[in-house]
PDB file of N, CA and C in Angstrom:
ATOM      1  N   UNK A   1      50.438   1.482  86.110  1.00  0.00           N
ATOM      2  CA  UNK A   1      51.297   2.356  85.333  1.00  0.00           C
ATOM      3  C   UNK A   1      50.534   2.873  84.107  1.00  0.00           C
ATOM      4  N   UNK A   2      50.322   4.077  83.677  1.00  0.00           N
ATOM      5  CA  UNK A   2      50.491   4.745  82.162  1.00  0.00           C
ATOM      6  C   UNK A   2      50.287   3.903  80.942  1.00  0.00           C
ATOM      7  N   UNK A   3      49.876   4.246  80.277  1.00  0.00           N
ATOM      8  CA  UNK A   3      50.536   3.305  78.880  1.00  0.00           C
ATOM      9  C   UNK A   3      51.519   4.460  78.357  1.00  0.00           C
ATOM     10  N   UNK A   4      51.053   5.734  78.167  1.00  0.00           N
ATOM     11  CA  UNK A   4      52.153   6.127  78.056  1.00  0.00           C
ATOM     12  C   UNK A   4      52.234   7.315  78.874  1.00  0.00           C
ATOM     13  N   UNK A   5      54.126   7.670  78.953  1.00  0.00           N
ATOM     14  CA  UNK A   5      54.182   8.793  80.109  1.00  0.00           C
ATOM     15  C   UNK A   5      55.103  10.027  79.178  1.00  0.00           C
ATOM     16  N   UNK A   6      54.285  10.908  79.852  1.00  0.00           N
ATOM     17  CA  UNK A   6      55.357  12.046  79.262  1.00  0.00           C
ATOM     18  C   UNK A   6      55.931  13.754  80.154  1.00  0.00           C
ATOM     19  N   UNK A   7      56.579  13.488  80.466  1.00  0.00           N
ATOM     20  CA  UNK A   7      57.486  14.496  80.889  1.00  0.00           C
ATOM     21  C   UNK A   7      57.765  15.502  80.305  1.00  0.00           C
ATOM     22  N   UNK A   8      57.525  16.540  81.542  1.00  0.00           N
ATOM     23  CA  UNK A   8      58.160  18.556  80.780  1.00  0.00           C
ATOM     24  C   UNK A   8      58.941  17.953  81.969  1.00  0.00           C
ATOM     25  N   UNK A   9      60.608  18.688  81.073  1.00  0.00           N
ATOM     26  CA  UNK A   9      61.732  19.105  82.132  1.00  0.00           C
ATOM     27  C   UNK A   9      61.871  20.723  82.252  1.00  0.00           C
ATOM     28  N   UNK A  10      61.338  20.816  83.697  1.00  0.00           N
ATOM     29  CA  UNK A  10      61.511  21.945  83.891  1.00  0.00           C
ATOM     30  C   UNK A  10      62.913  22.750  84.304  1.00  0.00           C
ATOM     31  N   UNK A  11      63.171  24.076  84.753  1.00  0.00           N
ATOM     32  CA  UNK A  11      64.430  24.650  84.534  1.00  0.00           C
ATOM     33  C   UNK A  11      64.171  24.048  86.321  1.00  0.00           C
ATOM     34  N   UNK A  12      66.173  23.548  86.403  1.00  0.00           N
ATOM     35  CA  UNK A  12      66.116  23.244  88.150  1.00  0.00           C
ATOM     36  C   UNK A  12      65.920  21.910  88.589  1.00  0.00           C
ATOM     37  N   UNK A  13      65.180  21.277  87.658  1.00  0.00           N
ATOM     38  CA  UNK A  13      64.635  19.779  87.740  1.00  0.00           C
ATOM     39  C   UNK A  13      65.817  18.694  87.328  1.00  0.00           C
ATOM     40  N   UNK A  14      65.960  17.517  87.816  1.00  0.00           N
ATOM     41  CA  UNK A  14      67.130  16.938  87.770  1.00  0.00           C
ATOM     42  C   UNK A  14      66.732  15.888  86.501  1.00  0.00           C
ATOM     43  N   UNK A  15      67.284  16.074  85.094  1.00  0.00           N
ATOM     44  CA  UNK A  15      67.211  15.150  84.367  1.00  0.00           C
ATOM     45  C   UNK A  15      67.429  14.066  84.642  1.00  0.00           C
ATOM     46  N   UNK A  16      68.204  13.648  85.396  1.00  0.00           N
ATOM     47  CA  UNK A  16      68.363  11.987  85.746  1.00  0.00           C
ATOM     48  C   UNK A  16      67.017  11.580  86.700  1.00  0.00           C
ATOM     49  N   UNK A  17      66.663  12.198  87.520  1.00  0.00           N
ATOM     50  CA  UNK A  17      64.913  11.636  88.093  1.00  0.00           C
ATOM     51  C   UNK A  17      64.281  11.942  87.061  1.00  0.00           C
ATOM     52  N   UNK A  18      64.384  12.199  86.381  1.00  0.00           N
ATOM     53  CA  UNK A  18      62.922  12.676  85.087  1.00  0.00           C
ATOM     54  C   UNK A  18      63.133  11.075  84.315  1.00  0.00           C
ATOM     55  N   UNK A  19      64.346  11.005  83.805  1.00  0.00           N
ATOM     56  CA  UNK A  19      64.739   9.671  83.133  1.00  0.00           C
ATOM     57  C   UNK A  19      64.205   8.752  84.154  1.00  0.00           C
ATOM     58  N   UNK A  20      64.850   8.446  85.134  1.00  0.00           N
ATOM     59  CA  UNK A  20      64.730   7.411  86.105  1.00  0.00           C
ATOM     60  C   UNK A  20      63.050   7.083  86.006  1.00  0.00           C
ATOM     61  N   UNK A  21      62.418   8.063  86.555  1.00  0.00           N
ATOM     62  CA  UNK A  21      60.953   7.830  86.293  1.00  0.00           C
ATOM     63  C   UNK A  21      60.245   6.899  84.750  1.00  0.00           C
ATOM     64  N   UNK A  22      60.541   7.605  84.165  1.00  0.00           N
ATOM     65  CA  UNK A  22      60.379   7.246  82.619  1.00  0.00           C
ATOM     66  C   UNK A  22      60.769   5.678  82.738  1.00  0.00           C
ATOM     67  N   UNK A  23      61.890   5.152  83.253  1.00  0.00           N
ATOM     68  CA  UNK A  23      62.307   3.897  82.927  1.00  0.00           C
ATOM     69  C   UNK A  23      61.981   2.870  83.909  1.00  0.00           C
ATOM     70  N   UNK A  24      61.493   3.717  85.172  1.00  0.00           N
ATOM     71  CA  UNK A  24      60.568   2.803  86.168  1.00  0.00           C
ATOM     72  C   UNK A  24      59.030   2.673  85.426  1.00  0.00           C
ATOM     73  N   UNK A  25      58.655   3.625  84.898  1.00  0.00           N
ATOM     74  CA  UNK A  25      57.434   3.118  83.566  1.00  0.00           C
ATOM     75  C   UNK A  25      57.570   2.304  83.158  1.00  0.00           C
ATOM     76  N   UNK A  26      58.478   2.225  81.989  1.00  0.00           N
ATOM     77  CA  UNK A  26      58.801   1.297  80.860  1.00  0.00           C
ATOM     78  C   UNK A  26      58.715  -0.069  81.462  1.00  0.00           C
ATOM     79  N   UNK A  27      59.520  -0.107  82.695  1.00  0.00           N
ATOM     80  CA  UNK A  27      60.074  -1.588  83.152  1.00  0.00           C
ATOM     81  C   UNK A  27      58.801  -2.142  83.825  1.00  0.00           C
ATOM     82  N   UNK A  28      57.581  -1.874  83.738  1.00  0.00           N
ATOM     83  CA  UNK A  28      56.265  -2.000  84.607  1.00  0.00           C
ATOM     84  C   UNK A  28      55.019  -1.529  83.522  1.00  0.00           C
ATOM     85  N   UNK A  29      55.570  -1.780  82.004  1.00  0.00           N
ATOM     86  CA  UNK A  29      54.009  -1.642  81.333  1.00  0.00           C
ATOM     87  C   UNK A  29      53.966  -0.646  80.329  1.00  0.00           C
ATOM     88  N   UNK A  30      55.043  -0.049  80.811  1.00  0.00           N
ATOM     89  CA  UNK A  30      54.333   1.463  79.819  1.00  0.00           C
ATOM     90  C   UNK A  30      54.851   1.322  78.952  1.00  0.00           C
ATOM     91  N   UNK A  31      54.142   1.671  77.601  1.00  0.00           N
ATOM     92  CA  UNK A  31      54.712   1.576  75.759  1.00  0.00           C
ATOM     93  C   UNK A  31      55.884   2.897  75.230  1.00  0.00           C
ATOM     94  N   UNK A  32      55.636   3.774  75.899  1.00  0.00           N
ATOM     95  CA  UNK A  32      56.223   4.923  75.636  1.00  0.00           C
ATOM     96  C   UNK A  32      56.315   5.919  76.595  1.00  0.00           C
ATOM     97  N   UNK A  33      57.608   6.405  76.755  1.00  0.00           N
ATOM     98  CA  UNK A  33      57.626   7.459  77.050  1.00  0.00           C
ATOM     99  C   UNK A  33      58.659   8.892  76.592  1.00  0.00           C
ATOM    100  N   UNK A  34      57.725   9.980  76.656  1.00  0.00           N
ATOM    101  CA  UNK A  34      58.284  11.562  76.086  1.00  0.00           C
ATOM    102  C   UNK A  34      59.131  11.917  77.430  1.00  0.00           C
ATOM    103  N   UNK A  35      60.326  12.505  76.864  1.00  0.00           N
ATOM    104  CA  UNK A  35      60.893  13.579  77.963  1.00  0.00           C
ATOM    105  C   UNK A  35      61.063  14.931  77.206  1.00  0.00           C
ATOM    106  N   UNK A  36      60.058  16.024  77.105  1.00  0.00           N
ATOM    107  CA  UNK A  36      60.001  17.214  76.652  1.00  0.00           C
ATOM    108  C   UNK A  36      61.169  18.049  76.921  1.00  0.00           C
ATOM    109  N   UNK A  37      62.243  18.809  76.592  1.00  0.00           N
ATOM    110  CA  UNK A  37      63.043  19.638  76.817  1.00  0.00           C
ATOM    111  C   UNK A  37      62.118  21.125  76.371  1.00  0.00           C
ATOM    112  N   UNK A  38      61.698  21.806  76.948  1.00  0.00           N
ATOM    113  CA  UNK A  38      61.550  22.965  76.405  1.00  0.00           C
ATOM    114  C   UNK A  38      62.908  24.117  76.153  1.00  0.00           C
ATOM    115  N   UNK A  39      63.899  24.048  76.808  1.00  0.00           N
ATOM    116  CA  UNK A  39      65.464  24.694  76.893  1.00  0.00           C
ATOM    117  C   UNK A  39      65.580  24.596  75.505  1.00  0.00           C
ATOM    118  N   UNK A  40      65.976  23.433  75.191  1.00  0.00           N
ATOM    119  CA  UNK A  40      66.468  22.917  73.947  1.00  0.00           C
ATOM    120  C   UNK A  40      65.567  22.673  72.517  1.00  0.00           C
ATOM    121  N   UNK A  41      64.518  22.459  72.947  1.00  0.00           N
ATOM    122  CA  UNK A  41      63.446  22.184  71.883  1.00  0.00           C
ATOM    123  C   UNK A  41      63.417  21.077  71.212  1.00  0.00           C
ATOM    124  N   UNK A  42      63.693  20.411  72.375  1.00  0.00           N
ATOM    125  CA  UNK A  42      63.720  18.250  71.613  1.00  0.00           C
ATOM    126  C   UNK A  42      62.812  17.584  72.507  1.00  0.00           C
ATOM    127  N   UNK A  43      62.703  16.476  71.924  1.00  0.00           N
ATOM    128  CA  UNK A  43      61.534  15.321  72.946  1.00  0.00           C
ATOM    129  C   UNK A  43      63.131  14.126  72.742  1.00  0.00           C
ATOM    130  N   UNK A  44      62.976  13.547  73.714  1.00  0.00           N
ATOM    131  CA  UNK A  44      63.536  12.521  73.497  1.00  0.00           C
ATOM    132  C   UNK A  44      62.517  11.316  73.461  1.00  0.00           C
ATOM    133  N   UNK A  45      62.440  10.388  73.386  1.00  0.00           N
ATOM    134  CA  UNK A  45      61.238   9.036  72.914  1.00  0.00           C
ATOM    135  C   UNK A  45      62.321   7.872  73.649  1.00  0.00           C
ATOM    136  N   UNK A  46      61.494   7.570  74.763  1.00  0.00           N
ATOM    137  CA  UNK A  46      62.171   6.115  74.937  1.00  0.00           C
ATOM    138  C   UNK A  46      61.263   5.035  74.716  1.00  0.00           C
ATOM    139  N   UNK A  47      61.559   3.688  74.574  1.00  0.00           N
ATOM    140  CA  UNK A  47      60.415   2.432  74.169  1.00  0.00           C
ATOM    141  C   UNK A  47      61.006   1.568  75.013  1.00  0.00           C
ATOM    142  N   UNK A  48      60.059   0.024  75.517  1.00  0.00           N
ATOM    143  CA  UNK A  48      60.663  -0.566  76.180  1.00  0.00           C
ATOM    144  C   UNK A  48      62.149  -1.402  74.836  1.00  0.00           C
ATOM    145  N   UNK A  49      63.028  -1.888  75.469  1.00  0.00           N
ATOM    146  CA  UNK A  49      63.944  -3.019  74.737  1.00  0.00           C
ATOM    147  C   UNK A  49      64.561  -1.741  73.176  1.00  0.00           C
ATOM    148  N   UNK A  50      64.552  -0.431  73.203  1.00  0.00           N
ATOM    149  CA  UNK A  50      64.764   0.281  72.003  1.00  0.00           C
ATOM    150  C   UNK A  50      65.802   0.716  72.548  1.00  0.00           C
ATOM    151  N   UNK A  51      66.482   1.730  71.586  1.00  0.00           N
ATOM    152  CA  UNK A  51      67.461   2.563  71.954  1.00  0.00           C
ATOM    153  C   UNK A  51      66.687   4.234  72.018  1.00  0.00           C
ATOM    154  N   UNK A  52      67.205   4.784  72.721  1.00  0.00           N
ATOM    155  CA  UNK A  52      66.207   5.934  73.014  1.00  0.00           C
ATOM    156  C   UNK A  52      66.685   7.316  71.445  1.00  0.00           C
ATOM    157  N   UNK A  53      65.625   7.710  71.525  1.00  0.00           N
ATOM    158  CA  UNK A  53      65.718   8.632  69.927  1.00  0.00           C
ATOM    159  C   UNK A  53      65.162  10.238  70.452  1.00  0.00           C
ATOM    160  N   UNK A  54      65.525  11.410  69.569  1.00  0.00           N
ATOM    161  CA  UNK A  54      65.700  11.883  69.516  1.00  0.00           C
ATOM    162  C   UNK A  54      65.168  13.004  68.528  1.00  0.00           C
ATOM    163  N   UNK A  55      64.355  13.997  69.005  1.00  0.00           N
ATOM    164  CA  UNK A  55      63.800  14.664  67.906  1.00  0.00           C
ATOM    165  C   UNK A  55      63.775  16.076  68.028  1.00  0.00           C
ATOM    166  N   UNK A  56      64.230  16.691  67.089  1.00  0.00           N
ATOM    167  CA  UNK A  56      64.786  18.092  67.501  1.00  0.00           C
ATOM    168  C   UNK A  56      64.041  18.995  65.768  1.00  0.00           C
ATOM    169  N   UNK A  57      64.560  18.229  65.031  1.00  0.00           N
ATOM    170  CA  UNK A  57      63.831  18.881  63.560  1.00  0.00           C
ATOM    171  C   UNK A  57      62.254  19.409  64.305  1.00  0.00           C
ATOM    172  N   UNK A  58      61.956  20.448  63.889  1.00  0.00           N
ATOM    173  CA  UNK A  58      60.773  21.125  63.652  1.00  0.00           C
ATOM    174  C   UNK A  58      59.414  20.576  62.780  1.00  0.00           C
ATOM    175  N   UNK A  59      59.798  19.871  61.744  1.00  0.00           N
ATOM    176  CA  UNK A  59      58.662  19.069  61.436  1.00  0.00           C
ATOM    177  C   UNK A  59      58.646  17.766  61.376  1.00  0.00           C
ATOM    178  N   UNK A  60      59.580  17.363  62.458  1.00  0.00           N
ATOM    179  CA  UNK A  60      59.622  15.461  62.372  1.00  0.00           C
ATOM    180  C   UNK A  60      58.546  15.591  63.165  1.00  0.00           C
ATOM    181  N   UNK A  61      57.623  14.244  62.227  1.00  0.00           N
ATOM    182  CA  UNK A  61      56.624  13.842  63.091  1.00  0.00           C
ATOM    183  C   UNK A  61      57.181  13.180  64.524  1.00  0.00           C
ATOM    184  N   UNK A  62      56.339  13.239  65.898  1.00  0.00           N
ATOM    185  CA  UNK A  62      56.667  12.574  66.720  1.00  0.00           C
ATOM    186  C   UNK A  62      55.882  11.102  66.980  1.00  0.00           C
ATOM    187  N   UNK A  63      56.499  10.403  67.308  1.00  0.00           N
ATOM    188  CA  UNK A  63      55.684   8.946  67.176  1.00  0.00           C
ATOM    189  C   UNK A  63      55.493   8.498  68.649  1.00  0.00           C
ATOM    190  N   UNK A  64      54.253   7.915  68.409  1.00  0.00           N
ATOM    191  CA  UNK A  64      53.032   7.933  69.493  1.00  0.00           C
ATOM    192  C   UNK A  64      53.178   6.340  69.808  1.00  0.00           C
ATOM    193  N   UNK A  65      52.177   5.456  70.786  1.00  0.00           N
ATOM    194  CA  UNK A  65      52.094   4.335  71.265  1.00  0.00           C
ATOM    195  C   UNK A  65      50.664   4.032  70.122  1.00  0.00           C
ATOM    196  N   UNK A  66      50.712   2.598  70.019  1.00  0.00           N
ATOM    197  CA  UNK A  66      50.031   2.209  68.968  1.00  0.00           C
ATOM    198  C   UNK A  66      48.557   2.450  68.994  1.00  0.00           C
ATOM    199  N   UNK A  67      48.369   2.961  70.891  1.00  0.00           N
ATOM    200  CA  UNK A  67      46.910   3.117  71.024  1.00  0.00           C
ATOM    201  C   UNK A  67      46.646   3.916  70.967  1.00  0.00           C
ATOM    202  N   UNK A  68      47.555   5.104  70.161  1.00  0.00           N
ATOM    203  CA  UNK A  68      47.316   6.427  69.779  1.00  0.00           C
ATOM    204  C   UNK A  68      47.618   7.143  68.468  1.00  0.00           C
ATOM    205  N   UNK A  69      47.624   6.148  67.728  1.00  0.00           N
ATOM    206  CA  UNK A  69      48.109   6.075  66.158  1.00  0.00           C
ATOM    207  C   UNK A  69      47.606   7.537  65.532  1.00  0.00           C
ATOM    208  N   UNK A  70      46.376   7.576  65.530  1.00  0.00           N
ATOM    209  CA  UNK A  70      45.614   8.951  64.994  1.00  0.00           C
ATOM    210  C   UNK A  70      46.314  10.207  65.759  1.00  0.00           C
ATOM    211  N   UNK A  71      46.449  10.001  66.842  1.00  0.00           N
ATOM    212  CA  UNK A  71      47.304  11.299  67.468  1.00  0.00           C
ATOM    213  C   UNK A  71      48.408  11.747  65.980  1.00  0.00           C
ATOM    214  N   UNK A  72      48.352  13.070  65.360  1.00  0.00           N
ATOM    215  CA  UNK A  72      49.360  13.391  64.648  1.00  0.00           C
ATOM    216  C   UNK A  72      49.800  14.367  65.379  1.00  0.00           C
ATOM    217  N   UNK A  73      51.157  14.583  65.885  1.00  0.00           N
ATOM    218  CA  UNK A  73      51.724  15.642  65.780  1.00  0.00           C
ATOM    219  C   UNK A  73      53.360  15.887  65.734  1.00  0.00           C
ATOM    220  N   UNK A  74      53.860  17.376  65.168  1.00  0.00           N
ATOM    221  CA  UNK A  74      55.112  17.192  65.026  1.00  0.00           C
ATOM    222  C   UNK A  74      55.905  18.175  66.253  1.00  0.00           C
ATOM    223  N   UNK A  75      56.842  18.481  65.869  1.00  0.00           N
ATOM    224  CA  UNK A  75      57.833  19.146  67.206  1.00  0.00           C
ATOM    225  C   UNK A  75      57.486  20.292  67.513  1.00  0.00           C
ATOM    226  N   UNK A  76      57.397  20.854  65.883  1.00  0.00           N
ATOM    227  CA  UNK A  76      56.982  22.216  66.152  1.00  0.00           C
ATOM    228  C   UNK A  76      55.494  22.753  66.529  1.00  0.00           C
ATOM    229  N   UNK A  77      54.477  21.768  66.443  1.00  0.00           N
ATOM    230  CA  UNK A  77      53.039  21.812  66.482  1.00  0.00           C
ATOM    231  C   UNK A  77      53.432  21.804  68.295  1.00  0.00           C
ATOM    232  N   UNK A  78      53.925  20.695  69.062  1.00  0.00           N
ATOM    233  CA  UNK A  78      53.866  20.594  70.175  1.00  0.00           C
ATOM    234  C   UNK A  78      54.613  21.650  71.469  1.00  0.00           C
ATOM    235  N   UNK A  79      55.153  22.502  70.669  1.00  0.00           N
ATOM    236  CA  UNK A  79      56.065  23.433  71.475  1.00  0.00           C
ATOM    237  C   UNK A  79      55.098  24.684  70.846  1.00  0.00           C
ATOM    238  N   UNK A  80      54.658  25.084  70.326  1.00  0.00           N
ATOM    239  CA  UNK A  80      53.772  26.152  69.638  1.00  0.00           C
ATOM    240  C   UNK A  80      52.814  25.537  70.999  1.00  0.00           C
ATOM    241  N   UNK A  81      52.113  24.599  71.245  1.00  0.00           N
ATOM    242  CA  UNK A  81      51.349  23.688  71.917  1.00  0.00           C
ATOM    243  C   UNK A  81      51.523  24.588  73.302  1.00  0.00           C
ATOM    244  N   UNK A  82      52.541  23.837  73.923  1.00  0.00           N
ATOM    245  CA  UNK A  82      53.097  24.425  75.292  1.00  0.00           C
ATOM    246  C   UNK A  82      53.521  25.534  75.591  1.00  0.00           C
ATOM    247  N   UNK A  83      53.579  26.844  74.508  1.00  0.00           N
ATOM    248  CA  UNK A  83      53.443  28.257  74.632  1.00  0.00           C
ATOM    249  C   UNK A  83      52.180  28.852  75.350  1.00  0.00           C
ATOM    250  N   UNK A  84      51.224  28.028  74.808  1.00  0.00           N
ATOM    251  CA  UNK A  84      50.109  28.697  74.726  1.00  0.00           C
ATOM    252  C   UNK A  84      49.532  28.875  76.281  1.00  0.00           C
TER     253      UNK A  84
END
């Protein structure tokens, strides 16, 4: 498994397999995982044993797995990101 996984939900794509995936990660290793909304313009962040969070502000930083600490980036850096 990943250490960490991250997901684009595309238009058509069934959010509940996108989740499902994500949490067959988690339950097998993985530290983190992103589910990108581009529709909406949020990441959601799940962790193993957390409650899943939510980031939609434009300059909340997004928070990374510990083996990626230096990774900085925020919502709006990462959707500017996936335009390109």
């Amino acid at each position: 498994m990943p250490d960490w996984t991250i997901e684009i939900l595309s238009p058509g794509q069934s959010y509940t397999e996108v989740v499902k995936n994500i949490l067959h990660c988690l339950s097998h290793g993985t530290q983190m995982g992103w589910l990108i909304d581009p529709a909406e313009q949020l990441v959601f962040v799940y962790c193993p044993n957390q409650s899943t969070a939510f980031y939609e502000e434009m300059e909340a930083k997004l928070p990374v797995p510990d083996f990626a600490e230096a990774f900085d980036l925020t919502v709006k850096e990462l959707f500017a990101w996936l335009k390109e």
